[in-house]
PDB file of N, CA and C in Angstrom:
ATOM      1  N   UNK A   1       0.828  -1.158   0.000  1.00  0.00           N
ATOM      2  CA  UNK A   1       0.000   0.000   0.000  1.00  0.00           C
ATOM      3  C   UNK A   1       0.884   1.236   0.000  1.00  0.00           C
ATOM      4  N   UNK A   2       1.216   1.897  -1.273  1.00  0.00           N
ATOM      5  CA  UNK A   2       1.938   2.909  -1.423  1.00  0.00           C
ATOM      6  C   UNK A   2       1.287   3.732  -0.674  1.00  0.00           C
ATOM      7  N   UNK A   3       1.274   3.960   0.609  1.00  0.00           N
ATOM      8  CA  UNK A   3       0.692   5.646   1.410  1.00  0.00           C
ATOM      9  C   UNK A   3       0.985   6.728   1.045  1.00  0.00           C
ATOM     10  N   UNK A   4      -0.341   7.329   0.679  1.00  0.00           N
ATOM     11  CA  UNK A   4      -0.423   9.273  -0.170  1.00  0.00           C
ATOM     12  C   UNK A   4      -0.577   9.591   1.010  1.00  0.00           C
ATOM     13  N   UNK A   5       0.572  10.272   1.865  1.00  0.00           N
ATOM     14  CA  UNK A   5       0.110  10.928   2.948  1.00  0.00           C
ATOM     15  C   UNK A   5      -0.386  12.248   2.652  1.00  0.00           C
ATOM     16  N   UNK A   6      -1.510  12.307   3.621  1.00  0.00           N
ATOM     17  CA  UNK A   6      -1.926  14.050   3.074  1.00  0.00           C
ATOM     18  C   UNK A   6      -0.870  15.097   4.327  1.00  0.00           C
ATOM     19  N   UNK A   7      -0.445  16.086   3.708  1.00  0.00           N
ATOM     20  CA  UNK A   7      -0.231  17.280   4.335  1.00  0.00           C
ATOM     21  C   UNK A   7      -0.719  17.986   5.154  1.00  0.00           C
ATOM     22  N   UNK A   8      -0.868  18.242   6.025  1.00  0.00           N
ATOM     23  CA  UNK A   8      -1.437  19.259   6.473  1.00  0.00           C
ATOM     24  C   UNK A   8      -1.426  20.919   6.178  1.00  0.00           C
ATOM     25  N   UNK A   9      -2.721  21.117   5.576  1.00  0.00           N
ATOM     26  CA  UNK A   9      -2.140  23.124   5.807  1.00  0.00           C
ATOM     27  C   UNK A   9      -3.238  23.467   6.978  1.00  0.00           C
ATOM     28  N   UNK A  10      -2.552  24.918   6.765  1.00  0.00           N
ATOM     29  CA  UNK A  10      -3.451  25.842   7.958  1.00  0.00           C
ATOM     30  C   UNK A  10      -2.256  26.581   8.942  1.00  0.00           C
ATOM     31  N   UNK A  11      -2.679  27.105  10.063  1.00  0.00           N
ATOM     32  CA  UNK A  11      -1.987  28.078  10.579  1.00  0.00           C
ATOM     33  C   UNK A  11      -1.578  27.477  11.841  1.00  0.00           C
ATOM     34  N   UNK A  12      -0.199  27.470  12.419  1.00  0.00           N
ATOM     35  CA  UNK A  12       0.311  26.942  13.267  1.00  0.00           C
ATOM     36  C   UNK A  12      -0.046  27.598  14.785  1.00  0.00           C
ATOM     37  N   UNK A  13      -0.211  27.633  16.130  1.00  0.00           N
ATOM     38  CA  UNK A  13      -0.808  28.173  17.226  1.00  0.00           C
ATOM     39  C   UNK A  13       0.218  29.700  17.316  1.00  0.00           C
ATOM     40  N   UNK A  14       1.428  29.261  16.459  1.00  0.00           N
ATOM     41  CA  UNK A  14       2.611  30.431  17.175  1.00  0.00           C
ATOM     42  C   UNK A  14       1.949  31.470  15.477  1.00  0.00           C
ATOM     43  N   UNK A  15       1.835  31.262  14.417  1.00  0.00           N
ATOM     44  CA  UNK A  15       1.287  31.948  13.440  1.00  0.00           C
ATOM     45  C   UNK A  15       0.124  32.717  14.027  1.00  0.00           C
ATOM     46  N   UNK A  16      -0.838  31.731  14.443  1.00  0.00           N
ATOM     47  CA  UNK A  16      -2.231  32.218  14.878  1.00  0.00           C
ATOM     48  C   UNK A  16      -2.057  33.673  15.929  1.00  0.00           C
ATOM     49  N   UNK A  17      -1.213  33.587  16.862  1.00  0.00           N
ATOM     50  CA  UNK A  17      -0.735  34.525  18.248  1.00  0.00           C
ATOM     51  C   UNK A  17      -0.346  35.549  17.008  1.00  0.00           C
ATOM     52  N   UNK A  18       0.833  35.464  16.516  1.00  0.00           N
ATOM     53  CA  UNK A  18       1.807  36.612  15.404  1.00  0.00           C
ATOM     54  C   UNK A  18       0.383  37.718  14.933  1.00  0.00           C
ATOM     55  N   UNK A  19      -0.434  37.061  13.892  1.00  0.00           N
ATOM     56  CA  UNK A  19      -1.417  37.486  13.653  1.00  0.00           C
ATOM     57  C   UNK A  19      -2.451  37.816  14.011  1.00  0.00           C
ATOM     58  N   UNK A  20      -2.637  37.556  15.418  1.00  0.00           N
ATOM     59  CA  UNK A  20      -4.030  38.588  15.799  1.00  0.00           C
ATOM     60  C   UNK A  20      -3.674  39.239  16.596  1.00  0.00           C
ATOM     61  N   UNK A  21      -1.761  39.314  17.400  1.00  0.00           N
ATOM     62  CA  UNK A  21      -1.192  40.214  17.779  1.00  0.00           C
ATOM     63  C   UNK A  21      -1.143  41.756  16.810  1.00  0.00           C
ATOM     64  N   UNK A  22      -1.052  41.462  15.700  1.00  0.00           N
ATOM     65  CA  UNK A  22      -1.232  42.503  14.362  1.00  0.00           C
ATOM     66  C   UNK A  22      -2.446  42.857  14.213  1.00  0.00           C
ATOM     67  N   UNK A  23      -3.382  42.216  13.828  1.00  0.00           N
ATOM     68  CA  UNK A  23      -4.392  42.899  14.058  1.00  0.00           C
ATOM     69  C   UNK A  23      -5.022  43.647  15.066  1.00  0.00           C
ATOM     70  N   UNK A  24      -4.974  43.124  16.504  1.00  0.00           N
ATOM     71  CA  UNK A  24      -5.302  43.906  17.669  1.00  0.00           C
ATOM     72  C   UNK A  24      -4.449  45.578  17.706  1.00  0.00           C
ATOM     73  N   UNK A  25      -2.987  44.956  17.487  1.00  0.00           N
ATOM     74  CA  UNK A  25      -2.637  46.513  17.423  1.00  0.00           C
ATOM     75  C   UNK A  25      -2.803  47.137  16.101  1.00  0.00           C
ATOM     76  N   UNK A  26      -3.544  46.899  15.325  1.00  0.00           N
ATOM     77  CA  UNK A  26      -4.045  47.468  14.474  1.00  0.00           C
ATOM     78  C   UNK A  26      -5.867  48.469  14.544  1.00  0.00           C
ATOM     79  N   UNK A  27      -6.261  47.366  15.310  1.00  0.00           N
ATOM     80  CA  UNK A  27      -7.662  48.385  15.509  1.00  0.00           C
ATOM     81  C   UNK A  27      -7.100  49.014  17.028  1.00  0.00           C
ATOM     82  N   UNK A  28      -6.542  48.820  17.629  1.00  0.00           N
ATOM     83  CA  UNK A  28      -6.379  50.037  18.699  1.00  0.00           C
ATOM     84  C   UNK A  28      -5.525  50.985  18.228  1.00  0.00           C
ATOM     85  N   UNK A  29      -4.935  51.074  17.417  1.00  0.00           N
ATOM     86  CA  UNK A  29      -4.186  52.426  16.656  1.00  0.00           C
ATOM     87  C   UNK A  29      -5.316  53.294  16.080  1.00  0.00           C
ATOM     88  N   UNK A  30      -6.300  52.579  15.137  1.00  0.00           N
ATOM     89  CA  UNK A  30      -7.134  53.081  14.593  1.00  0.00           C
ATOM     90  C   UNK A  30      -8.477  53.506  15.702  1.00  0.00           C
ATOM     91  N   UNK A  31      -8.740  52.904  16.355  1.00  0.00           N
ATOM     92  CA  UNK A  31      -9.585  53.260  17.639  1.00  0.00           C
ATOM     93  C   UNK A  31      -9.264  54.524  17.894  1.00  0.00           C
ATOM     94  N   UNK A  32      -7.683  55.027  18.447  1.00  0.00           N
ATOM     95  CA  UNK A  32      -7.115  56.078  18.840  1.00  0.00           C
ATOM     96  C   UNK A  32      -7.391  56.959  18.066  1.00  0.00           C
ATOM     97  N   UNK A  33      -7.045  56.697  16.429  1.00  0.00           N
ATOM     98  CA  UNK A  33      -7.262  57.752  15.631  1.00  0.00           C
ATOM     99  C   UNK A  33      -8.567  58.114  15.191  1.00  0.00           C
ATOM    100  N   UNK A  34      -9.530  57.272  15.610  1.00  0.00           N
ATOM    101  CA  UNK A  34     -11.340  57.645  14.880  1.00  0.00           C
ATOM    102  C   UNK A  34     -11.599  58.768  15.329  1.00  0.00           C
ATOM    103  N   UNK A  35     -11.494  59.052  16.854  1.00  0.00           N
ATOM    104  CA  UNK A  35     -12.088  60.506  17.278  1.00  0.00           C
ATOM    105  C   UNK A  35     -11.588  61.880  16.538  1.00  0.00           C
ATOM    106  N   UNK A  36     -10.114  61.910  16.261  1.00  0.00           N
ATOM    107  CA  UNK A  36      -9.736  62.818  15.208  1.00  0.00           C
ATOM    108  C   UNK A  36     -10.553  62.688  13.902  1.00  0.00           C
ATOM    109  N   UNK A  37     -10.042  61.943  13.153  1.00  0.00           N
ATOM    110  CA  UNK A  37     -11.178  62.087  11.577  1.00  0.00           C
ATOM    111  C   UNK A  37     -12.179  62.239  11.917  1.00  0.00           C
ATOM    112  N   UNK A  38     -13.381  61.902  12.786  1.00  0.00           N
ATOM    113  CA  UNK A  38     -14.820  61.959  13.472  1.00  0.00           C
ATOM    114  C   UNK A  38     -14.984  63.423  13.333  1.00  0.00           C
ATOM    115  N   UNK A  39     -13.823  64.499  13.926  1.00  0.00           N
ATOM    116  CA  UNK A  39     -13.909  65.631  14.528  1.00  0.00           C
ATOM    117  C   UNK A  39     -13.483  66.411  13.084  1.00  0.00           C
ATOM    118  N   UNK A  40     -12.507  65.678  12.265  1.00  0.00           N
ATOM    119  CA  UNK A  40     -12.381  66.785  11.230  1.00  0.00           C
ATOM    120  C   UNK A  40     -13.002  66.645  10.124  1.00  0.00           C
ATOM    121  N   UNK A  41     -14.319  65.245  10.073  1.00  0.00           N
ATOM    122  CA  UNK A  41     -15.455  65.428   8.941  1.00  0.00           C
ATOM    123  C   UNK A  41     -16.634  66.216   9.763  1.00  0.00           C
ATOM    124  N   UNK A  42     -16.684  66.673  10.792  1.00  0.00           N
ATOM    125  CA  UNK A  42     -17.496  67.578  11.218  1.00  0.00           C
ATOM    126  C   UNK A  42     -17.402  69.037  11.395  1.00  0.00           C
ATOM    127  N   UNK A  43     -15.951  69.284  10.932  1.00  0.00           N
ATOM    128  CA  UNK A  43     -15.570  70.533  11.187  1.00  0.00           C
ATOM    129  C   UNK A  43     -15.799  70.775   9.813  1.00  0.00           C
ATOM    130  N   UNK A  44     -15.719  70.276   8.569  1.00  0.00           N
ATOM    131  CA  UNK A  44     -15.768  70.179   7.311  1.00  0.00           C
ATOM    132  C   UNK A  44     -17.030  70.552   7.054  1.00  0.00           C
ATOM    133  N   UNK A  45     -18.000  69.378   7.508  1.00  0.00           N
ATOM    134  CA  UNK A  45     -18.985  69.774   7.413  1.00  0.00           C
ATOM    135  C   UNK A  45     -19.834  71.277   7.810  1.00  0.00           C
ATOM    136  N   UNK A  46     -19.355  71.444   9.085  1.00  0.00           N
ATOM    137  CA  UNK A  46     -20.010  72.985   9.126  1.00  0.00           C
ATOM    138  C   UNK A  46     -19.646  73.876   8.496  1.00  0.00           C
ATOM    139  N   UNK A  47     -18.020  74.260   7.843  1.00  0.00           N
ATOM    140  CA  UNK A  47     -17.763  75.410   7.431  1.00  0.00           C
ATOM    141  C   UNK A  47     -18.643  75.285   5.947  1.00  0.00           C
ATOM    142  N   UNK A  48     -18.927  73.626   5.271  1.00  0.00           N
ATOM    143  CA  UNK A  48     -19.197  73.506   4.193  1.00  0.00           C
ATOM    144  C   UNK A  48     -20.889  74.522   4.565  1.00  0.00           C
ATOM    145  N   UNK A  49     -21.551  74.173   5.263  1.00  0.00           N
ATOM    146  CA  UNK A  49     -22.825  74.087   5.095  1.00  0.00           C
ATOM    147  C   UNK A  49     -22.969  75.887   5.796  1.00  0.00           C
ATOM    148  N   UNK A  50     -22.172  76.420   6.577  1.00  0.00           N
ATOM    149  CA  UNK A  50     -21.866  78.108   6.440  1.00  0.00           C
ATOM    150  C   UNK A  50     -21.603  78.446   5.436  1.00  0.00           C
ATOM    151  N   UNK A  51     -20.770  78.483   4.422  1.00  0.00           N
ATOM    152  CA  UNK A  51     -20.536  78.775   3.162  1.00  0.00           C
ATOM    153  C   UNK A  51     -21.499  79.089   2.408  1.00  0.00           C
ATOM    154  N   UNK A  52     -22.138  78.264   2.515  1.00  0.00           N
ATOM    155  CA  UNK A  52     -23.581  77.488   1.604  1.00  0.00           C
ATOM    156  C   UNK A  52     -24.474  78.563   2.059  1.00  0.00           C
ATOM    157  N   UNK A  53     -24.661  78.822   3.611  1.00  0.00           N
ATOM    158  CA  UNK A  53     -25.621  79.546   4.147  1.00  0.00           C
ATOM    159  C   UNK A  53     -25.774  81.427   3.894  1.00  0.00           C
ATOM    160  N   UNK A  54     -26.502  81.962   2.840  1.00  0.00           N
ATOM    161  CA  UNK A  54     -26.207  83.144   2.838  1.00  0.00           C
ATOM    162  C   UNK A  54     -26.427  84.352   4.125  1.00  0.00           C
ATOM    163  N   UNK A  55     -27.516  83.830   5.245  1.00  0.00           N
ATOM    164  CA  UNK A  55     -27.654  84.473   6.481  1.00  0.00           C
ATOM    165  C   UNK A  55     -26.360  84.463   7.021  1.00  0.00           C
ATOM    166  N   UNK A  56     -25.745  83.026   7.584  1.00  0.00           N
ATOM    167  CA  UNK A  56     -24.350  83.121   8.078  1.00  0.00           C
ATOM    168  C   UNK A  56     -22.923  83.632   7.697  1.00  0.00           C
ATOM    169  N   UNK A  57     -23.045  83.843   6.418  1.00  0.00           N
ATOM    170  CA  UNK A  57     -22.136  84.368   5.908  1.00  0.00           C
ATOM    171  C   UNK A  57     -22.179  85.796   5.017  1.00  0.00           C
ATOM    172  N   UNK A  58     -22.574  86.265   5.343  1.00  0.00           N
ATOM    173  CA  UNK A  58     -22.799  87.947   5.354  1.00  0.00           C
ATOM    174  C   UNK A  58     -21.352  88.764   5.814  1.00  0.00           C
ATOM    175  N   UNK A  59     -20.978  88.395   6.930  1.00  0.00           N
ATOM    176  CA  UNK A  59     -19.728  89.157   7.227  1.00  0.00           C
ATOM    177  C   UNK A  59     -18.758  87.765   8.053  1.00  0.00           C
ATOM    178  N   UNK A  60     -17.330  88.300   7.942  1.00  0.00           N
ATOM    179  CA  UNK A  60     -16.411  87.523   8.962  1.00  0.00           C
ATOM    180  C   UNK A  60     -16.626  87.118  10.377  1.00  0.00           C
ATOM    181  N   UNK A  61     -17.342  88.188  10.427  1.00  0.00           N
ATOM    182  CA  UNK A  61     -17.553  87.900  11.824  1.00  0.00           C
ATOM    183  C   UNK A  61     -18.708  87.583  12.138  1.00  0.00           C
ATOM    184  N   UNK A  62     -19.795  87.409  11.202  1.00  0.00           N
ATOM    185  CA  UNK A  62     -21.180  86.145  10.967  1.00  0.00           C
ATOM    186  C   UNK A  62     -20.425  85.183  10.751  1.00  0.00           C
ATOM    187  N   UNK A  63     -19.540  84.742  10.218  1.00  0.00           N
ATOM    188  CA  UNK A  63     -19.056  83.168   9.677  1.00  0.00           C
ATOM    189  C   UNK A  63     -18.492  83.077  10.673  1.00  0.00           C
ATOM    190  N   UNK A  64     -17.923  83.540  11.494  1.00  0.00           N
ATOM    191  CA  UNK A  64     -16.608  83.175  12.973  1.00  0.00           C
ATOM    192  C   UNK A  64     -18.260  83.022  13.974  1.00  0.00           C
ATOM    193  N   UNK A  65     -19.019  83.994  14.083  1.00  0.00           N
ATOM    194  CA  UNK A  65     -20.014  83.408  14.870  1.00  0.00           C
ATOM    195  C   UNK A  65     -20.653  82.140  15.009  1.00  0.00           C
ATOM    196  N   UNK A  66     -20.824  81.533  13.449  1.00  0.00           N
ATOM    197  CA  UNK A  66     -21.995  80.849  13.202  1.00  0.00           C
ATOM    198  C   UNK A  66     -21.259  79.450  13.413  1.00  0.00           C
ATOM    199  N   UNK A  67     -19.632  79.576  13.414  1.00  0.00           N
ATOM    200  CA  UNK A  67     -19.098  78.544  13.579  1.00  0.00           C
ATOM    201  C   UNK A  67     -18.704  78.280  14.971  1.00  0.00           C
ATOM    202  N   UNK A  68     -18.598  79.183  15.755  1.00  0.00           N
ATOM    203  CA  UNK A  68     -18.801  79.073  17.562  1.00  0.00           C
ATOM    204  C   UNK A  68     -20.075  77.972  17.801  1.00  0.00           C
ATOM    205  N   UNK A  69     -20.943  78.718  17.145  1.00  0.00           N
ATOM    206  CA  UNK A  69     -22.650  78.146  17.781  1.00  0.00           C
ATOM    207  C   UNK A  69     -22.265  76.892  17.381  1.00  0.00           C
ATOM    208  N   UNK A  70     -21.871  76.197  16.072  1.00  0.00           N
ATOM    209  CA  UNK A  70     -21.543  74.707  15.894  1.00  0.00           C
ATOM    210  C   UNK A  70     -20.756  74.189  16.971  1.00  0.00           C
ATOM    211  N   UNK A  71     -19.799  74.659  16.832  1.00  0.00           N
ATOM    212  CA  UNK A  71     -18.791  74.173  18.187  1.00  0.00           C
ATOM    213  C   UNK A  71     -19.144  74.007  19.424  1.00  0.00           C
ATOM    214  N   UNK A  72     -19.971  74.696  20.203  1.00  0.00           N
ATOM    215  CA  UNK A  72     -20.004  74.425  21.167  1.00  0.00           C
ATOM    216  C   UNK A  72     -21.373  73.238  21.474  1.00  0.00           C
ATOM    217  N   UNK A  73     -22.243  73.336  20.080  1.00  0.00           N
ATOM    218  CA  UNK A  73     -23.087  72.123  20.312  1.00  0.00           C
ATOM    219  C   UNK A  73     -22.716  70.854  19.984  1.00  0.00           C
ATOM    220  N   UNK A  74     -21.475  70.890  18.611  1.00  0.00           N
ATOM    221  CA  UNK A  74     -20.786  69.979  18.303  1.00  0.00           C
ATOM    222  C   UNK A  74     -19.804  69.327  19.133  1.00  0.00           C
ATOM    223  N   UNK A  75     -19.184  70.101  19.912  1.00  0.00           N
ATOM    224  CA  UNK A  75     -17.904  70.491  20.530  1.00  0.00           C
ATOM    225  C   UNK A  75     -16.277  69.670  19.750  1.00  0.00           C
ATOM    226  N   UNK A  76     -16.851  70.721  19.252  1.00  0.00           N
ATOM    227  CA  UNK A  76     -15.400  71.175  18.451  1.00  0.00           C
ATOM    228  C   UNK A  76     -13.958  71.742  19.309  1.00  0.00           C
ATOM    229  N   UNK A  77     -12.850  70.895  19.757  1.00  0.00           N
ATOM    230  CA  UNK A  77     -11.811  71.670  20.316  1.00  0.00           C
ATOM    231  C   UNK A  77     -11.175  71.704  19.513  1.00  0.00           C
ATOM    232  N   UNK A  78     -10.617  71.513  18.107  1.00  0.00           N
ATOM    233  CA  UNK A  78      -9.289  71.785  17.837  1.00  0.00           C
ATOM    234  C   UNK A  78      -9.477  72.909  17.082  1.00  0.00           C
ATOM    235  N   UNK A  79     -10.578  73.678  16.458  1.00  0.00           N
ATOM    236  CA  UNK A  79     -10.106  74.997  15.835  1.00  0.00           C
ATOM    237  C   UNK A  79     -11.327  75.725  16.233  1.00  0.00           C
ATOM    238  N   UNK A  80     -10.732  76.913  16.486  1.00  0.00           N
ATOM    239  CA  UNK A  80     -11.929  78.098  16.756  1.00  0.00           C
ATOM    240  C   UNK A  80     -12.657  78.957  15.925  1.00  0.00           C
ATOM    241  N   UNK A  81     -13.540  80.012  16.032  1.00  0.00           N
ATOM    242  CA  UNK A  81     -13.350  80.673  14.590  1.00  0.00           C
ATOM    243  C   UNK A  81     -12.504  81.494  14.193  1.00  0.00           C
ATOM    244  N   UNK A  82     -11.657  82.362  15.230  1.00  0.00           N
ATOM    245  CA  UNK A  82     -11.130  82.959  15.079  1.00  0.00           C
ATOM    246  C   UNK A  82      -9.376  82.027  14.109  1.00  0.00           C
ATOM    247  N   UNK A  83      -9.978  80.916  14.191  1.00  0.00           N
ATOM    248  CA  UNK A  83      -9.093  80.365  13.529  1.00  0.00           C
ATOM    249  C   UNK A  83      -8.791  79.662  11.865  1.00  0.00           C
ATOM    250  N   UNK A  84     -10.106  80.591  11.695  1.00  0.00           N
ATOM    251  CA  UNK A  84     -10.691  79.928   9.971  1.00  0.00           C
ATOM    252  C   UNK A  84     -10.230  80.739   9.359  1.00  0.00           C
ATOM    253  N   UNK A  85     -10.009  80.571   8.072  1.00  0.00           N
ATOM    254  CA  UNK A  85      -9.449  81.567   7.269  1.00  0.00           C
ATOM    255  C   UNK A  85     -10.365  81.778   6.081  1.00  0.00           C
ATOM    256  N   UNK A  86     -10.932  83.021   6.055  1.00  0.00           N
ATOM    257  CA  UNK A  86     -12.100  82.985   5.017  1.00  0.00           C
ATOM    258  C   UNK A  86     -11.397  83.915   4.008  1.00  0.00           C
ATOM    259  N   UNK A  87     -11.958  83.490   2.666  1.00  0.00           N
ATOM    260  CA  UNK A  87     -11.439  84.262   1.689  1.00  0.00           C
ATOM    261  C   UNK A  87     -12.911  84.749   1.234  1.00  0.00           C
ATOM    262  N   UNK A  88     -13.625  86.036   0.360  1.00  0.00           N
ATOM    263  CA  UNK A  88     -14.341  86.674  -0.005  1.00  0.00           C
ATOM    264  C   UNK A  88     -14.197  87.150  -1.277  1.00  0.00           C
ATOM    265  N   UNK A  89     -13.794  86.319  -2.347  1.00  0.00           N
ATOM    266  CA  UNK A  89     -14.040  87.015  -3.881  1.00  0.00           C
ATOM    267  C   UNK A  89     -14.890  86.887  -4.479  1.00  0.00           C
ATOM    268  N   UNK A  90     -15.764  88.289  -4.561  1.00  0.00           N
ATOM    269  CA  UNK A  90     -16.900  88.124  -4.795  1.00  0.00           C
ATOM    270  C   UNK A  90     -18.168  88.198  -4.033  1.00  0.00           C
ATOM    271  N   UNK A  91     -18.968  87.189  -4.464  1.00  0.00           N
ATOM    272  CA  UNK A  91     -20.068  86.878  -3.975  1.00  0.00           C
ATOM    273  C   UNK A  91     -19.910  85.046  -3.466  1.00  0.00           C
ATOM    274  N   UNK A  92     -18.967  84.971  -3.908  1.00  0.00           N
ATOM    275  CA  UNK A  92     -18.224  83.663  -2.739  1.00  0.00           C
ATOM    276  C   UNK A  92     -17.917  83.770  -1.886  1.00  0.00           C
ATOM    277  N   UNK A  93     -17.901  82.242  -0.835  1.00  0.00           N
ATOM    278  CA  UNK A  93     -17.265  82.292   0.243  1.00  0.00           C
ATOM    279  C   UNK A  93     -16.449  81.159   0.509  1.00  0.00           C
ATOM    280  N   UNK A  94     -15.108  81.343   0.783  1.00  0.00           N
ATOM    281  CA  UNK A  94     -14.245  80.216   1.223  1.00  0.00           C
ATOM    282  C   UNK A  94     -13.792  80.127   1.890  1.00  0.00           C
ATOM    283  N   UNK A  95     -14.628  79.373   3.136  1.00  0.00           N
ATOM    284  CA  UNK A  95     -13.589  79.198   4.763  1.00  0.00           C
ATOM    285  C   UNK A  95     -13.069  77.629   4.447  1.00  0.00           C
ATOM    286  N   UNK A  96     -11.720  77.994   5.366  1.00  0.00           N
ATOM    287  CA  UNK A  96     -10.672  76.661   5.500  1.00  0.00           C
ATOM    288  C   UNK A  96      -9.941  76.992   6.806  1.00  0.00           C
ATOM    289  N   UNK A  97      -9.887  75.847   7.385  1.00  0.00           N
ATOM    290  CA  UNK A  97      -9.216  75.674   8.360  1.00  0.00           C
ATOM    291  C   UNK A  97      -8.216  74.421   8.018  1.00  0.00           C
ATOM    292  N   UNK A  98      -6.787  74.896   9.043  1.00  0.00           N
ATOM    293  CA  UNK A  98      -5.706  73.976   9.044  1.00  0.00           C
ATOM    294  C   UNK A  98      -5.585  73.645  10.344  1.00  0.00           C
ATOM    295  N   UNK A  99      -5.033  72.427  10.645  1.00  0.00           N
ATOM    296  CA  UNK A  99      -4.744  72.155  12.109  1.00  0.00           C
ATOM    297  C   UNK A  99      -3.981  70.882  11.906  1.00  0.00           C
ATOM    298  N   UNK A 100      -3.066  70.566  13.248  1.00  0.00           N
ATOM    299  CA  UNK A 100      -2.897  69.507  13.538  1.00  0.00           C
ATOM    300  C   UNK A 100      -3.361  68.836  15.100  1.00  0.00           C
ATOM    301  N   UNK A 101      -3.195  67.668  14.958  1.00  0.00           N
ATOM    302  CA  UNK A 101      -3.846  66.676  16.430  1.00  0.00           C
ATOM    303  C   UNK A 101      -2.513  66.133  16.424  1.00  0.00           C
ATOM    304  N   UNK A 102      -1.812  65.908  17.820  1.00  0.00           N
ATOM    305  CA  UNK A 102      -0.754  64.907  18.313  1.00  0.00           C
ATOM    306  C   UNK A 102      -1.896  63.343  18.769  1.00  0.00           C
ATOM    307  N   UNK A 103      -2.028  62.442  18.558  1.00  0.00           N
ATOM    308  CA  UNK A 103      -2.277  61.268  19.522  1.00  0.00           C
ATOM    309  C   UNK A 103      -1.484  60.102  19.821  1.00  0.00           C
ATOM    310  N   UNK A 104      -1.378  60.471  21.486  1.00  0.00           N
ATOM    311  CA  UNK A 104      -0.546  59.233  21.575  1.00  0.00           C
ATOM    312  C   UNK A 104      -0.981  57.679  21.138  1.00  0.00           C
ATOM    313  N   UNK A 105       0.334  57.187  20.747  1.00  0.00           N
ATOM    314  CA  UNK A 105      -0.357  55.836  21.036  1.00  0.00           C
ATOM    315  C   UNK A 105      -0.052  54.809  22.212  1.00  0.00           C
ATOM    316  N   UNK A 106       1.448  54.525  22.222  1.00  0.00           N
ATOM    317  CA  UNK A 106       2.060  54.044  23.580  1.00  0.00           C
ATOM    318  C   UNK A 106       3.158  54.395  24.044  1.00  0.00           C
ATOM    319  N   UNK A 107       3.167  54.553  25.026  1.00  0.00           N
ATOM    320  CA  UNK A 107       4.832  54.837  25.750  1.00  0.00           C
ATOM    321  C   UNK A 107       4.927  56.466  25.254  1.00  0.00           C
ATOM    322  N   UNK A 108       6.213  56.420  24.060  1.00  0.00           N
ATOM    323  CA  UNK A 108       6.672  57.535  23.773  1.00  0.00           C
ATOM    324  C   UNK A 108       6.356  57.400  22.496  1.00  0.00           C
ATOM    325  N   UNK A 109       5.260  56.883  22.096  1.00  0.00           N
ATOM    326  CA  UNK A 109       5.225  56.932  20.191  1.00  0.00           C
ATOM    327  C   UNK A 109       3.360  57.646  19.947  1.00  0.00           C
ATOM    328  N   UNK A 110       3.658  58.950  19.080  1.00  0.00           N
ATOM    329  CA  UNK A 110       2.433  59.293  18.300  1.00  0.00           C
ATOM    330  C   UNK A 110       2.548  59.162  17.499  1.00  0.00           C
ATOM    331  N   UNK A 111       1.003  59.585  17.043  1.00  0.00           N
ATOM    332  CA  UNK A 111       0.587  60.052  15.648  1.00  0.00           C
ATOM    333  C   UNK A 111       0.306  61.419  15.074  1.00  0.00           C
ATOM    334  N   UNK A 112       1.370  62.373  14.527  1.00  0.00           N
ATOM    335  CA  UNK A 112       0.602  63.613  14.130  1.00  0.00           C
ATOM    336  C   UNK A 112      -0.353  63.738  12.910  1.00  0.00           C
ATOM    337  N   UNK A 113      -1.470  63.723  12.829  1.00  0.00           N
ATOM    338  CA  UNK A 113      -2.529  64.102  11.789  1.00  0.00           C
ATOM    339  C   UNK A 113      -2.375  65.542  11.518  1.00  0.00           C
ATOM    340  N   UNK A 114      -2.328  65.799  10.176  1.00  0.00           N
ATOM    341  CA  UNK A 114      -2.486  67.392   9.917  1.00  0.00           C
ATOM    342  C   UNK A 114      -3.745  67.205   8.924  1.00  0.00           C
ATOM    343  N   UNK A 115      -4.786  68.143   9.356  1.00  0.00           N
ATOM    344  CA  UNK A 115      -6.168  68.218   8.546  1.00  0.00           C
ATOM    345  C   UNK A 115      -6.227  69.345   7.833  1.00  0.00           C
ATOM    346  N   UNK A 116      -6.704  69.475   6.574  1.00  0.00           N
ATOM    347  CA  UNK A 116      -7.147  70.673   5.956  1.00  0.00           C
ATOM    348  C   UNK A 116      -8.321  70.512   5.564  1.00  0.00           C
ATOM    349  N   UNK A 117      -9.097  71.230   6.234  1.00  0.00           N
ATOM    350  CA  UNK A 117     -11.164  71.171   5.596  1.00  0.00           C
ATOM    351  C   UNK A 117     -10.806  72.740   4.906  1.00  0.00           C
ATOM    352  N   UNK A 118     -11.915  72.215   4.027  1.00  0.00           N
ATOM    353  CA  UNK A 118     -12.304  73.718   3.091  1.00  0.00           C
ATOM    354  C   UNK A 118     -13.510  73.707   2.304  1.00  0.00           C
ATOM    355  N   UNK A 119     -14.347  74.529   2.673  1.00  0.00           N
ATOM    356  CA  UNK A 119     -15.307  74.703   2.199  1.00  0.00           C
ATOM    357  C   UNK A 119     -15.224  74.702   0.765  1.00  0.00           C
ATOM    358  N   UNK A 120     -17.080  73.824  -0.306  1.00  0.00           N
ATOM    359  CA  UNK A 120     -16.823  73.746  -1.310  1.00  0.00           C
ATOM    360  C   UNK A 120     -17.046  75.254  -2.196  1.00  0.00           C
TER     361      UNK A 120
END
């Protein structure tokens, strides 16, 4: 009886550990980082939808207002209004804000994110 031994495949117990060691620190990196992107598609969103708004954007200092009132219901910490930069050519309006977020991740190692939203 010539024996076809079969092979075994599949993933060994020390493979199995390697790899969901990688993945775990993979969604807790990203865990860390959701609240940032969370915060800078919402900051996006308001300057987009001020822009848009011809009541709110009447003067600089209607658009720096109207983006306080978001913030503090949104709560927005990383940019203020006094921190938007609106441009006015025309009968357009283009606010943008720049910023960066430090987040740690462990020990002595971050992540710096630098965001740029800008109104369409």
């Amino acid at each position: 009886m010539g024996g076809n031994m079969n092979k075994q495949r599949g993933v060994s117990l020390s493979g199995l550990l390697v790899i969901s060691a990688l993945v775990i620190a993979v969604l807790i990196i990203g865990f860390k980082l959701f609240p940032a992107y969370t915060e800078y598609l919402a900051i996006r969103k308001a300057i987009s939808e001020i822009a848009k708004n011809p009541e709110e954007r009447s003067s600089i200092g209607g658009i720096q207002a109207a983006y306080e009132r978001r913030s503090a219901i949104e709560d927005f910490k990383s940019v203020r209004g006094t921190d938007l930069e609106i441009d006015r050519p025309g009968d357009q309006v283009t606010i943008a804000a720049n910023w960066s977020v430090k987040v740690p991740l462990f020990y002595n190692v971050s992540a710096c994110l630098d965001f740029n939203a800008r109104s369409q």
